[in-house]
PDB file of N, CA and C in Angstrom:
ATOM      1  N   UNK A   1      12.484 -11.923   5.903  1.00  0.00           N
ATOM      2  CA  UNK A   1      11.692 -12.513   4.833  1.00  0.00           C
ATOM      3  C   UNK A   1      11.966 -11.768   3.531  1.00  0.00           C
ATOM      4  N   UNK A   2      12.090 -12.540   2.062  1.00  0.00           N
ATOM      5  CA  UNK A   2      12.529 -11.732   1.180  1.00  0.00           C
ATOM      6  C   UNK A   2      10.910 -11.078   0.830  1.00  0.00           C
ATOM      7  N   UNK A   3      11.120 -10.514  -0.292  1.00  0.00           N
ATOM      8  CA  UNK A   3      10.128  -9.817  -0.639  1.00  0.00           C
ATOM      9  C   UNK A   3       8.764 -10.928  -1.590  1.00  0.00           C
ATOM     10  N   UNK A   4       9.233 -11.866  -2.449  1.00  0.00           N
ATOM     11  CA  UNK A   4       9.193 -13.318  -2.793  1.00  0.00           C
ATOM     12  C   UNK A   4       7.763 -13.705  -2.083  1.00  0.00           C
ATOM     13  N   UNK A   5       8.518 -13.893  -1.148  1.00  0.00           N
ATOM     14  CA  UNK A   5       7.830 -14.564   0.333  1.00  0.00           C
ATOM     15  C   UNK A   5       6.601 -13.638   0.829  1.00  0.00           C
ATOM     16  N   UNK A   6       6.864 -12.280   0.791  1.00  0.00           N
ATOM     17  CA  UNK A   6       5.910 -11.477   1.516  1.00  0.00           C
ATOM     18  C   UNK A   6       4.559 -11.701   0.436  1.00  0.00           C
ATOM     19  N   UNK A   7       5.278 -11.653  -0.741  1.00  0.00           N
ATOM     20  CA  UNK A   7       4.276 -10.644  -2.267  1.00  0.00           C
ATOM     21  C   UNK A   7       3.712 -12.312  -2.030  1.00  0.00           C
ATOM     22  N   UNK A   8       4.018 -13.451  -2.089  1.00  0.00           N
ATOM     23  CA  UNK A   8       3.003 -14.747  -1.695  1.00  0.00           C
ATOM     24  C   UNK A   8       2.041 -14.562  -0.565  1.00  0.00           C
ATOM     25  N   UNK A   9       2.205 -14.510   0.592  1.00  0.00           N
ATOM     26  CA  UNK A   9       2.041 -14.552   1.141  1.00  0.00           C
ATOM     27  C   UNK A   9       0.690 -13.654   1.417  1.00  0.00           C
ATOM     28  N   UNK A  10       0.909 -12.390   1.012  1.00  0.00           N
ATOM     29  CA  UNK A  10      -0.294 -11.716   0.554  1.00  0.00           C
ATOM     30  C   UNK A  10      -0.935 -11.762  -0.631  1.00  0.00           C
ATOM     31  N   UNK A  11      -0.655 -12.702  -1.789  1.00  0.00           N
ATOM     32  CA  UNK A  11      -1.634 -13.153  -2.503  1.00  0.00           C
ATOM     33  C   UNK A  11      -2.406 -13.988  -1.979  1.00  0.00           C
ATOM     34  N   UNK A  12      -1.793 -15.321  -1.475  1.00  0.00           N
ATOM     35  CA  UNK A  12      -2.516 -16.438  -0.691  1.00  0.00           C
ATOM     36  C   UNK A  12      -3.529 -15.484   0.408  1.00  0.00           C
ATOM     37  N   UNK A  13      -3.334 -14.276   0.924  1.00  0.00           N
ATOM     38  CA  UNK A  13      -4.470 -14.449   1.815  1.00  0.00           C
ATOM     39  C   UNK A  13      -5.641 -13.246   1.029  1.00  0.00           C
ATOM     40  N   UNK A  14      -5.138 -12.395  -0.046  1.00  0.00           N
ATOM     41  CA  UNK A  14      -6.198 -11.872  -0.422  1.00  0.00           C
ATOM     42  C   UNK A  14      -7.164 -12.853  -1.598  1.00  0.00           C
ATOM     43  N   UNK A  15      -6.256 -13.779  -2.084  1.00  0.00           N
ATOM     44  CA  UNK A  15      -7.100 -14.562  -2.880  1.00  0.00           C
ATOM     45  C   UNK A  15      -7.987 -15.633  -2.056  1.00  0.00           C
ATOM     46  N   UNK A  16      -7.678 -15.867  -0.525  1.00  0.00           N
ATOM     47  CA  UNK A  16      -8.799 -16.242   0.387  1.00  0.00           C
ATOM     48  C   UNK A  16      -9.643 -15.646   0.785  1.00  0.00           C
ATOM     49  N   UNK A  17      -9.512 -14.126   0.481  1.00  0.00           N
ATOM     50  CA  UNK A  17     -10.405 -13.552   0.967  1.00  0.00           C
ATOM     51  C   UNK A  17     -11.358 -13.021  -0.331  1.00  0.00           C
ATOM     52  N   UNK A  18     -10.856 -13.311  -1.206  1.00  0.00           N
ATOM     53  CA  UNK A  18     -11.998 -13.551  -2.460  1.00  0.00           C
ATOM     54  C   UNK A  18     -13.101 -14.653  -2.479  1.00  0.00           C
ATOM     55  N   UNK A  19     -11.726 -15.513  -2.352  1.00  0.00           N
ATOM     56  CA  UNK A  19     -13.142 -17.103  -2.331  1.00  0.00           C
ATOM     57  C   UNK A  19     -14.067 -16.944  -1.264  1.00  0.00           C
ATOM     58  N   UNK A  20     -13.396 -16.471   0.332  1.00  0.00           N
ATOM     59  CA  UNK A  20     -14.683 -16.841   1.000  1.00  0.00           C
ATOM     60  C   UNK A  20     -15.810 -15.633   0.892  1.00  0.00           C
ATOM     61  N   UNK A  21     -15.229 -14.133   0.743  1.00  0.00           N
ATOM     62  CA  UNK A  21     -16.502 -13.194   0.932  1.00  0.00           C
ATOM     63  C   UNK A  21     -16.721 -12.223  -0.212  1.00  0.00           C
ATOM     64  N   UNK A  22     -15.831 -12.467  -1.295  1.00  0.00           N
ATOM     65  CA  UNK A  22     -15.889 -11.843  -2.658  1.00  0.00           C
ATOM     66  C   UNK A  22     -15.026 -10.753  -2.694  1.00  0.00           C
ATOM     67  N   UNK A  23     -15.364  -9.820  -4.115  1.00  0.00           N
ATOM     68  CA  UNK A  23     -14.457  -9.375  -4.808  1.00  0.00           C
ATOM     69  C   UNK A  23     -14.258  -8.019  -3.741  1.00  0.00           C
ATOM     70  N   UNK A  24     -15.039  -7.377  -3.681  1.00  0.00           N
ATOM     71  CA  UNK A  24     -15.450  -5.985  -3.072  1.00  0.00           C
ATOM     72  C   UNK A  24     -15.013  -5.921  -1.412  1.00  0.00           C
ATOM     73  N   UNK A  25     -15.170  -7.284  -0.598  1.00  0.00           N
ATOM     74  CA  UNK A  25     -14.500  -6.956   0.419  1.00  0.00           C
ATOM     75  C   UNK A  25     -12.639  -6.906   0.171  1.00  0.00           C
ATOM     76  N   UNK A  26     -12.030  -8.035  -0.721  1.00  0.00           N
ATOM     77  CA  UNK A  26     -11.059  -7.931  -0.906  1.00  0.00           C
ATOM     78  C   UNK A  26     -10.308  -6.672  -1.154  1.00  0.00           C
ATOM     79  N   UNK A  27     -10.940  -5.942  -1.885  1.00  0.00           N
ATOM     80  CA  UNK A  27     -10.634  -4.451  -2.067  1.00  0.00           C
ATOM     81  C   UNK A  27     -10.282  -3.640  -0.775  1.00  0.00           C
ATOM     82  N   UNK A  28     -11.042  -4.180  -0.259  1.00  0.00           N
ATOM     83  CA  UNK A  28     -11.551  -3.467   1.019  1.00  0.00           C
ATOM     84  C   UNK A  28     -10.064  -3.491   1.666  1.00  0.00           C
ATOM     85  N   UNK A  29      -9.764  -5.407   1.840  1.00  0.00           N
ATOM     86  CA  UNK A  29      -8.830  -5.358   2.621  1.00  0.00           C
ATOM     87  C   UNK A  29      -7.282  -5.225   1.926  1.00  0.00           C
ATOM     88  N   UNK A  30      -7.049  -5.289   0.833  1.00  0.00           N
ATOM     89  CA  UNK A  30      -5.941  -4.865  -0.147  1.00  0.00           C
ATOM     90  C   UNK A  30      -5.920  -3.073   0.085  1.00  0.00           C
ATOM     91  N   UNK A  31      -6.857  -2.728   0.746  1.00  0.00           N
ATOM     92  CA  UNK A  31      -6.252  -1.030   0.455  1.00  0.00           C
ATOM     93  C   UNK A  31      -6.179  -0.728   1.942  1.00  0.00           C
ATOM     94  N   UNK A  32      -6.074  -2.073   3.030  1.00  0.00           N
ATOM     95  CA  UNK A  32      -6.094  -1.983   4.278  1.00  0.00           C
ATOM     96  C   UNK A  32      -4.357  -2.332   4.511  1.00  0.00           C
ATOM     97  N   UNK A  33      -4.356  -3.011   3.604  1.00  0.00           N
ATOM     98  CA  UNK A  33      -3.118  -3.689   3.559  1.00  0.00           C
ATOM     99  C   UNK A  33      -1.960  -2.666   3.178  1.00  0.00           C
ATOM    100  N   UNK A  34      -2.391  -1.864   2.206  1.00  0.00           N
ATOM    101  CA  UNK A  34      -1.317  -1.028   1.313  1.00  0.00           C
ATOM    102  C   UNK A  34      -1.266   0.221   2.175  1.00  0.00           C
ATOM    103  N   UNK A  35      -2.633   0.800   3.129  1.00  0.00           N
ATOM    104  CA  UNK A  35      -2.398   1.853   3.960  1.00  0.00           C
ATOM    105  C   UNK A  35      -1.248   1.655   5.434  1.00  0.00           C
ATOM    106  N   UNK A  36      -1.291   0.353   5.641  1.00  0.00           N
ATOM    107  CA  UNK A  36      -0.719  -0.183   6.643  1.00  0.00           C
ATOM    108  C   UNK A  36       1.234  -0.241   6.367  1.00  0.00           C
ATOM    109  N   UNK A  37       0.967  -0.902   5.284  1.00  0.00           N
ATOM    110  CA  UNK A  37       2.636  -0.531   4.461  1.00  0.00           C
ATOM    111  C   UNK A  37       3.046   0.616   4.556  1.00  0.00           C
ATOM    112  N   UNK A  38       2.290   1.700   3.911  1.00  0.00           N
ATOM    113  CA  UNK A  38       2.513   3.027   3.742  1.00  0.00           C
ATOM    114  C   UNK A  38       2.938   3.629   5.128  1.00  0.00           C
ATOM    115  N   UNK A  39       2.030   3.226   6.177  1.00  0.00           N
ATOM    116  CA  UNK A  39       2.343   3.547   7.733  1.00  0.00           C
ATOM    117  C   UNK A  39       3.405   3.047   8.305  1.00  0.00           C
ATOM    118  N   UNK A  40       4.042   1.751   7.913  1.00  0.00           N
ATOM    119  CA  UNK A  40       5.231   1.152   8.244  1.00  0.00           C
ATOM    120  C   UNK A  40       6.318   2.085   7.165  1.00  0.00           C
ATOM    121  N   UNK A  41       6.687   2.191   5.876  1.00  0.00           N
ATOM    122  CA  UNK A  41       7.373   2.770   5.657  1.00  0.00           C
ATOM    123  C   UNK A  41       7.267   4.419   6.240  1.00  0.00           C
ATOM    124  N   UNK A  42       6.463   5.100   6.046  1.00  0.00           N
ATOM    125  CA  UNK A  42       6.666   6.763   7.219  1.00  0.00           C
ATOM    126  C   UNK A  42       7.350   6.299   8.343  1.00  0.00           C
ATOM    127  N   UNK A  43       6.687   5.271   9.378  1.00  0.00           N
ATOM    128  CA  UNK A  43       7.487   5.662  10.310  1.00  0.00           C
ATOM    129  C   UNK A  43       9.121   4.905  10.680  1.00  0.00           C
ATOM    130  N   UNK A  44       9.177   3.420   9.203  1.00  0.00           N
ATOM    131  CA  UNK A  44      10.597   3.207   9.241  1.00  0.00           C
ATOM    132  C   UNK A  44      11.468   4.128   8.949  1.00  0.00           C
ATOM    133  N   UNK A  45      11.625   5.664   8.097  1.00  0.00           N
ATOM    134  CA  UNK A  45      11.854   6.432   7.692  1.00  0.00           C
ATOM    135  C   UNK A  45      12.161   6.513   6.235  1.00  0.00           C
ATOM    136  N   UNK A  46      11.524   5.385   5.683  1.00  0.00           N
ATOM    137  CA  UNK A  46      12.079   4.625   4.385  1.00  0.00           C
ATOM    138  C   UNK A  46      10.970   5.849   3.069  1.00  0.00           C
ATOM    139  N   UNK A  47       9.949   6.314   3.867  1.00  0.00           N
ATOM    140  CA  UNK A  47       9.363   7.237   2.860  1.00  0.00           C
ATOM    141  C   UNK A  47       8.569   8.402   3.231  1.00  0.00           C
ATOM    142  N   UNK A  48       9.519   9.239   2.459  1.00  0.00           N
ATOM    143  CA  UNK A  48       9.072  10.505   2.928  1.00  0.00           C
ATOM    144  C   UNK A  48       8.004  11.749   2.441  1.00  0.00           C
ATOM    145  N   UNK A  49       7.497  11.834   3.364  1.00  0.00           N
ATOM    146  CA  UNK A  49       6.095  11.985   3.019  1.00  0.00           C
ATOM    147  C   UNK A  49       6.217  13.679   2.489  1.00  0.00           C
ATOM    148  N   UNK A  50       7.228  14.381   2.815  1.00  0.00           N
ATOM    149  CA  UNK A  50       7.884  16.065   2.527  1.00  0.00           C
ATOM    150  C   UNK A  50       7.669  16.160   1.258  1.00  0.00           C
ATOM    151  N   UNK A  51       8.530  15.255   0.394  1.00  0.00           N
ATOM    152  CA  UNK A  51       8.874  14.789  -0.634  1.00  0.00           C
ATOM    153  C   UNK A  51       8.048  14.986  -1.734  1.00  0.00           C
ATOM    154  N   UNK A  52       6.673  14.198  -1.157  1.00  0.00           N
ATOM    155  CA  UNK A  52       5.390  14.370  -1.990  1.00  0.00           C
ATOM    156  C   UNK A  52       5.083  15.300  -2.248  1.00  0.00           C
ATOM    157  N   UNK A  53       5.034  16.334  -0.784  1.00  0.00           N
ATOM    158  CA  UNK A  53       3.876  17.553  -0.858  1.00  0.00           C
ATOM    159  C   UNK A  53       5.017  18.320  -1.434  1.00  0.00           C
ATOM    160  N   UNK A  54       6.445  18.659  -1.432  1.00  0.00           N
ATOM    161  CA  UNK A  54       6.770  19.218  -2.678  1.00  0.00           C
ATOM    162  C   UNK A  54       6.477  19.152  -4.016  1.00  0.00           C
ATOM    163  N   UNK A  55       6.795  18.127  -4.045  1.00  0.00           N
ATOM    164  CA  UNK A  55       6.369  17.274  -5.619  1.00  0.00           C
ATOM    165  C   UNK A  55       5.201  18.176  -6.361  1.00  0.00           C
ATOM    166  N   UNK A  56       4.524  18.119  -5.444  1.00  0.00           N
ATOM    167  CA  UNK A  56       2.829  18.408  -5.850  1.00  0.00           C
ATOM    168  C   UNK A  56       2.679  20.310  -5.825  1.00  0.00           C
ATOM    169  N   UNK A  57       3.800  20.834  -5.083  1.00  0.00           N
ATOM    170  CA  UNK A  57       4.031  22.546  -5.035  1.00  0.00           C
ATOM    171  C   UNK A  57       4.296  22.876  -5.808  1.00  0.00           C
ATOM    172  N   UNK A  58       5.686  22.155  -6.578  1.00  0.00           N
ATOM    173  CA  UNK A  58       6.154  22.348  -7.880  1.00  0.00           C
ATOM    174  C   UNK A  58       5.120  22.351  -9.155  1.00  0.00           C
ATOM    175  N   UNK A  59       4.517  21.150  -8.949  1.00  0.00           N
ATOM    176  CA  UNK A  59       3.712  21.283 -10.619  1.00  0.00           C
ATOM    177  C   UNK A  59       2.283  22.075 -10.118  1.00  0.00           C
ATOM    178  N   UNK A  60       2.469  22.654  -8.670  1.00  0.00           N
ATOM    179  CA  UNK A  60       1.661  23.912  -9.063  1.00  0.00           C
ATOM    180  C   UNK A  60       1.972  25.094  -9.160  1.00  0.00           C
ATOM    181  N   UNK A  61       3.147  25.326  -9.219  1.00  0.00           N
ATOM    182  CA  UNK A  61       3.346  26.260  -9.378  1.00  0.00           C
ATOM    183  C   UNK A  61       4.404  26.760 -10.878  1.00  0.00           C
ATOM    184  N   UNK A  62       3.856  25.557 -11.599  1.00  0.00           N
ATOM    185  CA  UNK A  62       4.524  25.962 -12.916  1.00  0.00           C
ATOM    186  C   UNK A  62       3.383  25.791 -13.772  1.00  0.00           C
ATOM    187  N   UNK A  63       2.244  25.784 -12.989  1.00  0.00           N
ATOM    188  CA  UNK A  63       0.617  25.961 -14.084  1.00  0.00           C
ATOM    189  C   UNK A  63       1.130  27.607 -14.522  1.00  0.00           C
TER     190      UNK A  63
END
């Protein structure tokens, strides 16, 4: 599936999940959605999670 297709595909169902139970559950499930991605890319190996916690060593340690 291209990407096109996916990024629809999850509009169509979070904007159903606006109409039927509102704004605040949608949230709910949009950050259910994006934790779930995040879990598919770690363990496709597509993102690396090392990466970060360097990231974050560095700009502390140039305070």
């Amino acid at each position: 599936m291209t990407r096109t297709i996916v990024g629809t595909a999850v509009g169509l169902i979070l904007g159903l999940v606006v109409v039927l139970v509102g704004f605040g559950q949608m949230l709910i499930v949009g950050l259910f959605a994006l934790a779930g991605w995040a879990v598919a890319k770690v363990l496709g190996g597509e993102l690396d999670l090392g990466a970060l916690s360097s990231f974050g060593q560095q700009r502390r340690s140039a305070r």
